[in-house]
N, C-alpha and C. Protein backbone atom coordinates (compact mmCIF):
# COMPACT_ATOMS: atom_id res chain seq x y z
N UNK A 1 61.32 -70.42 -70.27
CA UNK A 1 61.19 -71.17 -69.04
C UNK A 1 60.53 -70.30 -68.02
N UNK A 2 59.09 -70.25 -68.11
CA UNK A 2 58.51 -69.25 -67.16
C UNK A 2 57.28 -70.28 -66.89
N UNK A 3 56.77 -69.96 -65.58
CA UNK A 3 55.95 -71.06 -64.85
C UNK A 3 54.36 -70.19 -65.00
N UNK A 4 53.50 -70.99 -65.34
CA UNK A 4 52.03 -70.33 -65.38
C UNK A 4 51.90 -69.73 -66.38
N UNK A 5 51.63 -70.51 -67.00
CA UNK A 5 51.35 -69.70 -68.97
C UNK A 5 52.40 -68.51 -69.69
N UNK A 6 53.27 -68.74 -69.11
CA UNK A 6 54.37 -67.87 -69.77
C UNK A 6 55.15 -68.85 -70.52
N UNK A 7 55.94 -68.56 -71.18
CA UNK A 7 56.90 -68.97 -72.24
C UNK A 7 57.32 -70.50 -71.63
N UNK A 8 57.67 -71.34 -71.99
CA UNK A 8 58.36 -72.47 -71.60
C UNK A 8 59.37 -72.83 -72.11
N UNK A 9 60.59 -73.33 -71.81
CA UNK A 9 61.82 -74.22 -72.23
C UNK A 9 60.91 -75.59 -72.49
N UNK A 10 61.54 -76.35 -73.44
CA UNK A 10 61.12 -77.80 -73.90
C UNK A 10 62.15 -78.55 -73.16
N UNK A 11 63.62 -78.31 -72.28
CA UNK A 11 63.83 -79.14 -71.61
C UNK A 11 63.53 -79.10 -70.25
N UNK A 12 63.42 -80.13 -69.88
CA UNK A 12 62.85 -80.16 -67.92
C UNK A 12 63.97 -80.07 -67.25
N UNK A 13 65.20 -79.89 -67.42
CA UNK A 13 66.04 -79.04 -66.32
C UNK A 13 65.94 -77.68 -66.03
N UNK A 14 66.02 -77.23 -67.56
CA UNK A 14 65.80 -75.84 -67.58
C UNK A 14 64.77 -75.90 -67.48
N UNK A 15 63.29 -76.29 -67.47
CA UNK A 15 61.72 -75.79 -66.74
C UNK A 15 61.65 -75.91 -65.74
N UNK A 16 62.76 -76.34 -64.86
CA UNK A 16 62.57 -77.15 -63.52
C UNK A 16 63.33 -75.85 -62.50
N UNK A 17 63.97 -74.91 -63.42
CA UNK A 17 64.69 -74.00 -62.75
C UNK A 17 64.01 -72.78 -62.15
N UNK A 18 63.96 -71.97 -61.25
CA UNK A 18 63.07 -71.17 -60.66
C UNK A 18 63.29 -69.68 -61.72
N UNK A 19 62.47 -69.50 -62.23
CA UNK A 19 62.27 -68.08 -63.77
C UNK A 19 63.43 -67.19 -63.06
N UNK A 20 64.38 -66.76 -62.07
CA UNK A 20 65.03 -65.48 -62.25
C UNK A 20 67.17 -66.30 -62.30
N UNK A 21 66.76 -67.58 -61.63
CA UNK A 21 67.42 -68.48 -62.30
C UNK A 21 67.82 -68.72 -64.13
N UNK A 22 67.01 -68.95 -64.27
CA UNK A 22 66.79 -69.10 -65.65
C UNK A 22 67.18 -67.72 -66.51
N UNK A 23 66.53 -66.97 -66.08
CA UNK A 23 66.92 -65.56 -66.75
C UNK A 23 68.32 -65.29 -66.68
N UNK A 24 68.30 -65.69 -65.73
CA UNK A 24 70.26 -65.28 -65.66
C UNK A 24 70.83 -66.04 -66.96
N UNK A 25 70.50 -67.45 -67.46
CA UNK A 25 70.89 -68.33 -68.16
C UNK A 25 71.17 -67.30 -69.78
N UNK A 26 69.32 -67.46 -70.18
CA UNK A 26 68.68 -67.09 -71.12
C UNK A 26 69.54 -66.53 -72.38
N UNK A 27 70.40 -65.09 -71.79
CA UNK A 27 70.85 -64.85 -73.11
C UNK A 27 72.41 -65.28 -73.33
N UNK A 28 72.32 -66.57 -72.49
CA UNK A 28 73.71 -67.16 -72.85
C UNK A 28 73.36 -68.18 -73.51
N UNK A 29 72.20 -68.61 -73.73
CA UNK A 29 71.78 -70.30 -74.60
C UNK A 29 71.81 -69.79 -75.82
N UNK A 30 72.18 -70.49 -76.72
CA UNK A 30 72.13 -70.59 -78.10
C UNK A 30 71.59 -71.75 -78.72
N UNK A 31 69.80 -71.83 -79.23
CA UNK A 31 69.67 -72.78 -79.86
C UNK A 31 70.53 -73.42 -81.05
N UNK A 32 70.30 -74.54 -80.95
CA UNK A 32 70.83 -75.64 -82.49
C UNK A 32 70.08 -76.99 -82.81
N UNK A 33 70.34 -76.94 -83.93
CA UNK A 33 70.12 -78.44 -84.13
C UNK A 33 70.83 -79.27 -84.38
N UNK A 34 69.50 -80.60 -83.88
CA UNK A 34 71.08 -81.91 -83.72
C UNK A 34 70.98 -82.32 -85.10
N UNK A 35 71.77 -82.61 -86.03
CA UNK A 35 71.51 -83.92 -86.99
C UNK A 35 72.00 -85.17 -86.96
N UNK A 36 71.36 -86.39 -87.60
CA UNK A 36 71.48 -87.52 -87.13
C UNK A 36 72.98 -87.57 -87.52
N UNK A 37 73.80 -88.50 -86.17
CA UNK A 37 75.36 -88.96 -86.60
C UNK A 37 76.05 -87.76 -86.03
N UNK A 38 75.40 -86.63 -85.80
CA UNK A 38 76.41 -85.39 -85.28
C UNK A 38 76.88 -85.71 -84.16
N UNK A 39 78.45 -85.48 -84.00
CA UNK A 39 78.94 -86.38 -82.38
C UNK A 39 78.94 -84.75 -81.65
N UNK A 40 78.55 -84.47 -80.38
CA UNK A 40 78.48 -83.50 -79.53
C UNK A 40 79.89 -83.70 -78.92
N UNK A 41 80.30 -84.53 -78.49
CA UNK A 41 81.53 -84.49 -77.84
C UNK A 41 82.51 -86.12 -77.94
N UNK A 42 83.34 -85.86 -77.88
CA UNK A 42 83.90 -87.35 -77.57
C UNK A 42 85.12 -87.68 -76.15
N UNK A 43 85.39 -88.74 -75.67
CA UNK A 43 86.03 -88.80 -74.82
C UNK A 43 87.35 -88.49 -74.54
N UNK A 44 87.70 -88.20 -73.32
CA UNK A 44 88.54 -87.45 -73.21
C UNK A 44 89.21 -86.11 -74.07
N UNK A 45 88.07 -85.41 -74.49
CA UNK A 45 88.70 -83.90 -75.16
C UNK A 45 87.39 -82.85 -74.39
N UNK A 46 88.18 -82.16 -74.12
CA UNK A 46 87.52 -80.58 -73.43
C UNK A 46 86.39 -80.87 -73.57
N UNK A 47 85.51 -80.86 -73.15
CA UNK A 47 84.18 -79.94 -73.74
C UNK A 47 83.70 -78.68 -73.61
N UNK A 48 83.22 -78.36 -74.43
CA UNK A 48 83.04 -76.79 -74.57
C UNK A 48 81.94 -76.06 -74.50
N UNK A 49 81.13 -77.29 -74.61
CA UNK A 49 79.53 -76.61 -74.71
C UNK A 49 79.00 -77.80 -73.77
N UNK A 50 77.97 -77.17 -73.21
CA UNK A 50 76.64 -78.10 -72.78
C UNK A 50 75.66 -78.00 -73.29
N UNK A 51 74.70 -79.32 -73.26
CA UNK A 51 73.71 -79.02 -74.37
C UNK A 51 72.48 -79.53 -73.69
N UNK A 52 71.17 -78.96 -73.53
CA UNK A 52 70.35 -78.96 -73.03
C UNK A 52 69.29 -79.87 -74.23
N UNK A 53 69.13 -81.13 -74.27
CA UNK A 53 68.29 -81.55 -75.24
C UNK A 53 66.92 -81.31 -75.34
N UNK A 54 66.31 -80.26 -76.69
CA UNK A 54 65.14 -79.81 -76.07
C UNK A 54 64.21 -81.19 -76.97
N UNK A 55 64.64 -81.95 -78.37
CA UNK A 55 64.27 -82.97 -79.13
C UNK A 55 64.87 -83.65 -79.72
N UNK A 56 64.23 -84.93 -80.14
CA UNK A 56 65.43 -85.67 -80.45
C UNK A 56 66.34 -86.14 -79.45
N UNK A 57 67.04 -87.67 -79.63
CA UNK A 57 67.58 -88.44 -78.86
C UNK A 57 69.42 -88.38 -78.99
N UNK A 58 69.86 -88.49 -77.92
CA UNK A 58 71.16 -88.95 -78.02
C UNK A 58 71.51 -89.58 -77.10
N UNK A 59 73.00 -90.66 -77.29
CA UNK A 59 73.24 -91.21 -77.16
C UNK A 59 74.22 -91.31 -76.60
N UNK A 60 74.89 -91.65 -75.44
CA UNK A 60 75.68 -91.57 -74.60
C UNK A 60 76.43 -92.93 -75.02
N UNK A 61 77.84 -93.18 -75.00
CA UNK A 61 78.51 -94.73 -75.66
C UNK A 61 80.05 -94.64 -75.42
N UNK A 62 80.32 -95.97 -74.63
CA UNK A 62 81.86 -95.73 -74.20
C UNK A 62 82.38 -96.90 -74.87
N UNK A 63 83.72 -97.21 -74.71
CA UNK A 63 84.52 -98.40 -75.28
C UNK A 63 84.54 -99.03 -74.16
N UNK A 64 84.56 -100.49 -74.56
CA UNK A 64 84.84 -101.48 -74.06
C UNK A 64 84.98 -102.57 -74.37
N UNK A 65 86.60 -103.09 -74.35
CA UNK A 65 86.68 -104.34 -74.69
C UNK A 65 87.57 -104.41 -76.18
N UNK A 66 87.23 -103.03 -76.53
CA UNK A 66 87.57 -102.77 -77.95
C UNK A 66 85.96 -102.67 -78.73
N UNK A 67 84.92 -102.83 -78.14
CA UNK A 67 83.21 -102.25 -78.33
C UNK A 67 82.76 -100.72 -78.37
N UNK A 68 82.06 -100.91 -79.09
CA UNK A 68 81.01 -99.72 -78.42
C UNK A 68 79.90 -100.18 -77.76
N UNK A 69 80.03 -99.48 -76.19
CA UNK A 69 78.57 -99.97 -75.64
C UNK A 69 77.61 -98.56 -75.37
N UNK A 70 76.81 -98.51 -75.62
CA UNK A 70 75.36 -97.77 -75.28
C UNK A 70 75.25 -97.57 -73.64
N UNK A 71 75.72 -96.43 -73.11
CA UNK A 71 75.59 -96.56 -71.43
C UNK A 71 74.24 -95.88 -71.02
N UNK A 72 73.58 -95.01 -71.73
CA UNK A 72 72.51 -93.66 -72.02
C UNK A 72 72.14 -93.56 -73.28
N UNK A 73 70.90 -93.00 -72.82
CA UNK A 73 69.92 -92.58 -74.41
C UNK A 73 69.55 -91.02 -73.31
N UNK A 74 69.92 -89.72 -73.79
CA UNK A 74 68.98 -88.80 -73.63
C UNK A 74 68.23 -87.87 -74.76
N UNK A 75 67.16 -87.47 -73.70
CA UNK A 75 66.05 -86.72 -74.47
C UNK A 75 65.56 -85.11 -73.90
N UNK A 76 64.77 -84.77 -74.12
CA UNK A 76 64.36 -83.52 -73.58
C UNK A 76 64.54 -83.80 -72.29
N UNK A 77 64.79 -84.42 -70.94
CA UNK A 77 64.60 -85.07 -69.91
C UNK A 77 66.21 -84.76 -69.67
N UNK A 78 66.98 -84.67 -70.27
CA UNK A 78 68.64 -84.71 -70.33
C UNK A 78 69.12 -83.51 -70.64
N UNK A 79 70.43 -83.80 -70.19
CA UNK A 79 71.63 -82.70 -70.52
C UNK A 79 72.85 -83.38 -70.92
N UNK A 80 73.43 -83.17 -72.17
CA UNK A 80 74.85 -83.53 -72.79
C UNK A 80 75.98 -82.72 -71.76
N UNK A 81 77.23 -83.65 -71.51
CA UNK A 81 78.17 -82.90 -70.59
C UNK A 81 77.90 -82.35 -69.21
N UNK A 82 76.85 -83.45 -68.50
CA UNK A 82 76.77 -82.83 -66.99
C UNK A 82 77.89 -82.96 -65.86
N UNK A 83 78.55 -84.09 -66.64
CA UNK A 83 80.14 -84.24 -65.70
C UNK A 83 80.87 -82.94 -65.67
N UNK A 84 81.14 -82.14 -66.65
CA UNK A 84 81.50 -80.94 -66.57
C UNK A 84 81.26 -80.09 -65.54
N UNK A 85 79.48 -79.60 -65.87
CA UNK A 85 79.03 -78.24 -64.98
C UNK A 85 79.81 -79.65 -63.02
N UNK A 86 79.47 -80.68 -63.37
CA UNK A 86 80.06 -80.86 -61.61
C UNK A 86 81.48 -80.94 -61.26
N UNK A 87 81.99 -80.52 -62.10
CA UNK A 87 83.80 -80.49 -61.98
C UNK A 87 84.32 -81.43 -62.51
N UNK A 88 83.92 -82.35 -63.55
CA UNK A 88 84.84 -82.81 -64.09
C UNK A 88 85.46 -81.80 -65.69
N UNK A 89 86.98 -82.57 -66.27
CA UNK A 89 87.12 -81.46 -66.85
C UNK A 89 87.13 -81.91 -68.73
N UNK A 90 86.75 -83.37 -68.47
CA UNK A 90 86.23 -83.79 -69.87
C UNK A 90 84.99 -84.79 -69.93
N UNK A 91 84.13 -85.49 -70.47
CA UNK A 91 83.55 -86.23 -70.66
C UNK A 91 84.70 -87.69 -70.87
N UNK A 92 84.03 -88.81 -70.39
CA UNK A 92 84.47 -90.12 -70.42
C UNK A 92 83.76 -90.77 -71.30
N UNK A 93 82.63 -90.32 -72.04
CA UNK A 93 81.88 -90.99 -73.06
C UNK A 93 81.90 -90.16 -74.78
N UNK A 94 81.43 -90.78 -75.42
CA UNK A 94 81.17 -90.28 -76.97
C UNK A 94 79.66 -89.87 -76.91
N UNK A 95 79.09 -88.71 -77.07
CA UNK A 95 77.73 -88.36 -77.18
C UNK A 95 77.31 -88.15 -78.57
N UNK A 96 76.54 -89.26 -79.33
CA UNK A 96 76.21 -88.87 -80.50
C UNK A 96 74.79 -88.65 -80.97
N UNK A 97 74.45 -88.14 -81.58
CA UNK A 97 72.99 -87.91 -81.64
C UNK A 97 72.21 -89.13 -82.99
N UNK A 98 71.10 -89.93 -82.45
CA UNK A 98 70.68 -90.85 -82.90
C UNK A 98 69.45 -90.24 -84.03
N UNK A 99 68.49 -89.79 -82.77
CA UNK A 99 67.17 -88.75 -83.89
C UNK A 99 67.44 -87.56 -83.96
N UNK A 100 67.09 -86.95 -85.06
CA UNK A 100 67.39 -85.18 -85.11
C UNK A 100 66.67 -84.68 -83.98
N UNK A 101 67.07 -83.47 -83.78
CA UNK A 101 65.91 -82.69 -83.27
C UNK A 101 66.80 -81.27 -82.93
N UNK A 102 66.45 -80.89 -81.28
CA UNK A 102 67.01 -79.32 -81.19
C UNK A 102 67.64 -79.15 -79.70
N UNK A 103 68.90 -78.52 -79.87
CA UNK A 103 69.18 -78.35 -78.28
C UNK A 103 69.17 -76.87 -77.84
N UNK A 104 69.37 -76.55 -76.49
CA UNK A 104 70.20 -75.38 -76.36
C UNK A 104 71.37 -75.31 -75.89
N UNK A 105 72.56 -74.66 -76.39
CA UNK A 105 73.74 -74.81 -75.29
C UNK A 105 74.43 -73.64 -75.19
N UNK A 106 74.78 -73.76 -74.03
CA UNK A 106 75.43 -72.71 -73.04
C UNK A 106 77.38 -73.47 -73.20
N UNK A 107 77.81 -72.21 -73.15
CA UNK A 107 79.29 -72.39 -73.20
C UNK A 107 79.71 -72.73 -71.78
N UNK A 108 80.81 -74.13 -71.34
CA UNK A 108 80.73 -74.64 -70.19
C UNK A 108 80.97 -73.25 -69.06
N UNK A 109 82.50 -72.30 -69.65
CA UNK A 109 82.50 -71.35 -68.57
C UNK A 109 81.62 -70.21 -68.26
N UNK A 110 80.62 -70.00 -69.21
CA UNK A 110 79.41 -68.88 -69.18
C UNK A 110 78.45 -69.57 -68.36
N UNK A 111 78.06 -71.35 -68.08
CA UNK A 111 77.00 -71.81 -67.16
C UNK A 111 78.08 -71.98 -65.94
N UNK A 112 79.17 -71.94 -65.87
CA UNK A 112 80.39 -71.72 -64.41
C UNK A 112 80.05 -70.90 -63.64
N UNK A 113 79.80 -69.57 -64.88
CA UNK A 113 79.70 -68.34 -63.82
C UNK A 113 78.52 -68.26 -63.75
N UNK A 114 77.38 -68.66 -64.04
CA UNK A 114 75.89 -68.16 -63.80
C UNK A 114 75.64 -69.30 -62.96
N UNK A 115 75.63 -70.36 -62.55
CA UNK A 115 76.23 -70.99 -60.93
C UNK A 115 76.99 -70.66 -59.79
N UNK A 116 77.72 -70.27 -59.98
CA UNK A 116 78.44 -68.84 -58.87
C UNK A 116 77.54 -67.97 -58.75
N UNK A 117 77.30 -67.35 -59.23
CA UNK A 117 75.77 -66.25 -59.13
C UNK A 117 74.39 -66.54 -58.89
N UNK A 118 74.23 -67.55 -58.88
CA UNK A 118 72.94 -68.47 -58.66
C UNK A 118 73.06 -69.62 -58.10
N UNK A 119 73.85 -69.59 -57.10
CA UNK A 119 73.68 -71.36 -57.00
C UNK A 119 72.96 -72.56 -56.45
């Protein structure tokens, strides 16, 4: 995630972040990949990771009614578990991943403290 022909992040939060920002991040991300059907989190349990979608789609989906409804689709454009980094202390939805592809994620209390330090 560096601006002007330097290296880039594939997601636009993290490209959107100012490079000494970011650096602070950097050697706390751990790429992965998504595979199709892999659930990232489900409702009401901790979450533990945030996940920066760098490809590939997922899917944000709550109950209702005794349903599953579709509330979100994210993509490189997104972040899995943003209720978290803003103080909440679980997700209210099921995040499952629809197309493969690749994220990065940061452990929720390692992006806690590099927000305190950067904010």
């Amino acid at each position: 995630m560096e601006h002007s022909g330097r290296s880039i992040a594939r997601n636009e939060i993290l490209r959107s972040l100012a490079t000494p920002d970011f650096e602070s991040m950097r050697p706390l991300l751990r790429s992965v990949v998504l595979t199709e059907r892999m659930i990232l989190n489900e409702p009401s349990k901790r979450a533990e990771y945030v996940y920066f979608v760098e490809s590939g789609i997922v899917s944000l989906r709550t109950l209702a009614g005794g349903s599953i409804l579709e509330t979100a689709m994210l993509g490189c454009r997104g972040v899995v578990d943003a209720s978290v980094v803003l103080g909440g202390t679980a997700p209210i939805h099921q995040s499952i991943v629809l197309f493969p592809g690749k994220a990065l994620i940061i452990h929720v209390e390692d992006l806690h403290n590099v927000m305190s330090e950067c904010p």
